[in-house]
C-alpha atoms as a PDB file:
ATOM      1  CA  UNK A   1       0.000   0.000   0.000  1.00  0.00           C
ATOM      2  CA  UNK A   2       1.277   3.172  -0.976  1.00  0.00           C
ATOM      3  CA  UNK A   3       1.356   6.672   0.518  1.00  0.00           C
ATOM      4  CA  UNK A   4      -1.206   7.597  -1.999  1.00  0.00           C
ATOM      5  CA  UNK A   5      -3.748   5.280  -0.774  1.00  0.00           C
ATOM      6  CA  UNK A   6      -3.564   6.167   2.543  1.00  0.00           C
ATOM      7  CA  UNK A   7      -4.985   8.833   2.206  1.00  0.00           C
ATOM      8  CA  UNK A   8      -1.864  11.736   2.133  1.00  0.00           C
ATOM      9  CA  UNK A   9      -1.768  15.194   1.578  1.00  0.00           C
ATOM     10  CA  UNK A  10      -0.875  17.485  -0.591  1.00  0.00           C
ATOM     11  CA  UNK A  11       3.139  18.795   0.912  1.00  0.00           C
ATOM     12  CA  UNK A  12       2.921  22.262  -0.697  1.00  0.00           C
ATOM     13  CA  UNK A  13       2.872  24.766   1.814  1.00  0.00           C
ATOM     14  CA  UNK A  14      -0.857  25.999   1.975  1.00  0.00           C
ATOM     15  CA  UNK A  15      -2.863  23.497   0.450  1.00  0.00           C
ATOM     16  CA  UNK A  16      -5.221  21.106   1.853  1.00  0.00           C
ATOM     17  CA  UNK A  17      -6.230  19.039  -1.204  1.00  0.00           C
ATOM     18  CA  UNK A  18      -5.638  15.004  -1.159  1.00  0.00           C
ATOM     19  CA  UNK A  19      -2.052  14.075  -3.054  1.00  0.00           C
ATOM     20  CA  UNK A  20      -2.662  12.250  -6.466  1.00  0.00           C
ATOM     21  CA  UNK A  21       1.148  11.585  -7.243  1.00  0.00           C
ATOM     22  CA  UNK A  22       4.064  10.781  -5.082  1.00  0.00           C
ATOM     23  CA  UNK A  23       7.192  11.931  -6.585  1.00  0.00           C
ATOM     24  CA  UNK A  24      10.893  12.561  -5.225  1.00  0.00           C
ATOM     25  CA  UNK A  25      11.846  15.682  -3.289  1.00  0.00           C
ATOM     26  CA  UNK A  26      14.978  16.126  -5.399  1.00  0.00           C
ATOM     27  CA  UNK A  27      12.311  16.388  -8.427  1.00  0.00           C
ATOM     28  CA  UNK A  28      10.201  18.444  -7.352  1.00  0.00           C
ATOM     29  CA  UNK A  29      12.588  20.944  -5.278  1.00  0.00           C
ATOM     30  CA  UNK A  30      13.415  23.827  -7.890  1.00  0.00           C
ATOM     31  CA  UNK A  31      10.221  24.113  -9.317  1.00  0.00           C
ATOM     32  CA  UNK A  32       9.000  26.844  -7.424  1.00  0.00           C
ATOM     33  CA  UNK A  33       6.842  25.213  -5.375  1.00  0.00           C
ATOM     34  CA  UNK A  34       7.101  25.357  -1.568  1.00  0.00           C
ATOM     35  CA  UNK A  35       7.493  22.149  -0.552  1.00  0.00           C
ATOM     36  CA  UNK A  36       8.860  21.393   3.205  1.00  0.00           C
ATOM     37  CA  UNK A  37      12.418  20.086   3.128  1.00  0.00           C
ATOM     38  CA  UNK A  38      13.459  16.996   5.248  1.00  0.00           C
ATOM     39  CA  UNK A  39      11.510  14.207   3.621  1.00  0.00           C
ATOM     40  CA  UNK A  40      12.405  11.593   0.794  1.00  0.00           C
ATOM     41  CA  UNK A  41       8.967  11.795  -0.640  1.00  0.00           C
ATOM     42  CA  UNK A  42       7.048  14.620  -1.468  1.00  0.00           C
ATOM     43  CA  UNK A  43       3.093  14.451  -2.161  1.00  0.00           C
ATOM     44  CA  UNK A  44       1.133  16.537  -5.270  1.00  0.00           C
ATOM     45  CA  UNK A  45      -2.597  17.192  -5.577  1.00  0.00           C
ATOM     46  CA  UNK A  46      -3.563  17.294  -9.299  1.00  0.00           C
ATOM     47  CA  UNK A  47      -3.570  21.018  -9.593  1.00  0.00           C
ATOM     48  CA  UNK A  48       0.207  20.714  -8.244  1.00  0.00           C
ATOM     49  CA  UNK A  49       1.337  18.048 -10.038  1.00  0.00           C
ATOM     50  CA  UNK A  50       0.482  20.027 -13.357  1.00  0.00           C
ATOM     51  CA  UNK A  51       2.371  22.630 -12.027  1.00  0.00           C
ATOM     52  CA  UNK A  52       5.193  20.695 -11.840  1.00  0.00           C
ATOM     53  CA  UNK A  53       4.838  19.043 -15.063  1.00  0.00           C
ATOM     54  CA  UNK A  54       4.590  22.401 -16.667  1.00  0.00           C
ATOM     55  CA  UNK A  55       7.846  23.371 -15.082  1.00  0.00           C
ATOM     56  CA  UNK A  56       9.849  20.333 -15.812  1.00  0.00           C
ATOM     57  CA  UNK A  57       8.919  19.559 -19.977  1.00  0.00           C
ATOM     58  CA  UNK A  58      11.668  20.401 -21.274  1.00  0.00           C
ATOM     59  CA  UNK A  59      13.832  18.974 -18.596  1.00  0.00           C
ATOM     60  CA  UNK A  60      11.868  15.551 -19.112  1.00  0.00           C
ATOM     61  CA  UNK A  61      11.912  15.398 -22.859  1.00  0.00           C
ATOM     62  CA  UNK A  62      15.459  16.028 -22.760  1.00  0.00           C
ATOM     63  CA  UNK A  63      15.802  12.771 -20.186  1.00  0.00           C
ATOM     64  CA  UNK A  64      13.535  10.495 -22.306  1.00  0.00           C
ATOM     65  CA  UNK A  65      15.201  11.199 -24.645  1.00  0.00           C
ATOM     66  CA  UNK A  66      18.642   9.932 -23.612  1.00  0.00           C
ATOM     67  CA  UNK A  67      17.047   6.545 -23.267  1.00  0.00           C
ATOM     68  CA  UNK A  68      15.050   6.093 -26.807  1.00  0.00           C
ATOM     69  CA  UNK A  69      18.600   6.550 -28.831  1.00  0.00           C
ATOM     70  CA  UNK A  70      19.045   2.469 -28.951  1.00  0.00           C
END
């Protein structure tokens, strides 16, 4: 059972909303999101998580990338 399922919240400071995705800290820190520092995992409500994928596209296309050259 994951984090998800139990029932965790959103980590962003401010926001109450029930997390959707779990990613890792190091992933999501430099986003701009204010995210509480300290923990391995950090949880995203959907409005969040778009947020972040919004700020990391190019940054992921660039990584998938790397790995469809073979």
């Amino acid at each position: 059972m994951g984090i998800i399922s139990k029932g965790a919240k959103c980590n962003v400071s401010g926001c109450d909303k029930d997390g959707v995705r779990s990613l890792s800290t190091s992933k999501v820190e430099g986003t701009g999101l204010s995210i509480p520092a300290g923990s391995k995992k950090t949880v995203l409500c959907k409005e969040h998580y778009k947020e972040w994928k919004k700020a990391t596209k190019d940054e992921r296309e660039v990584e998938r990338a790397r790995y469809d050259r073979f």
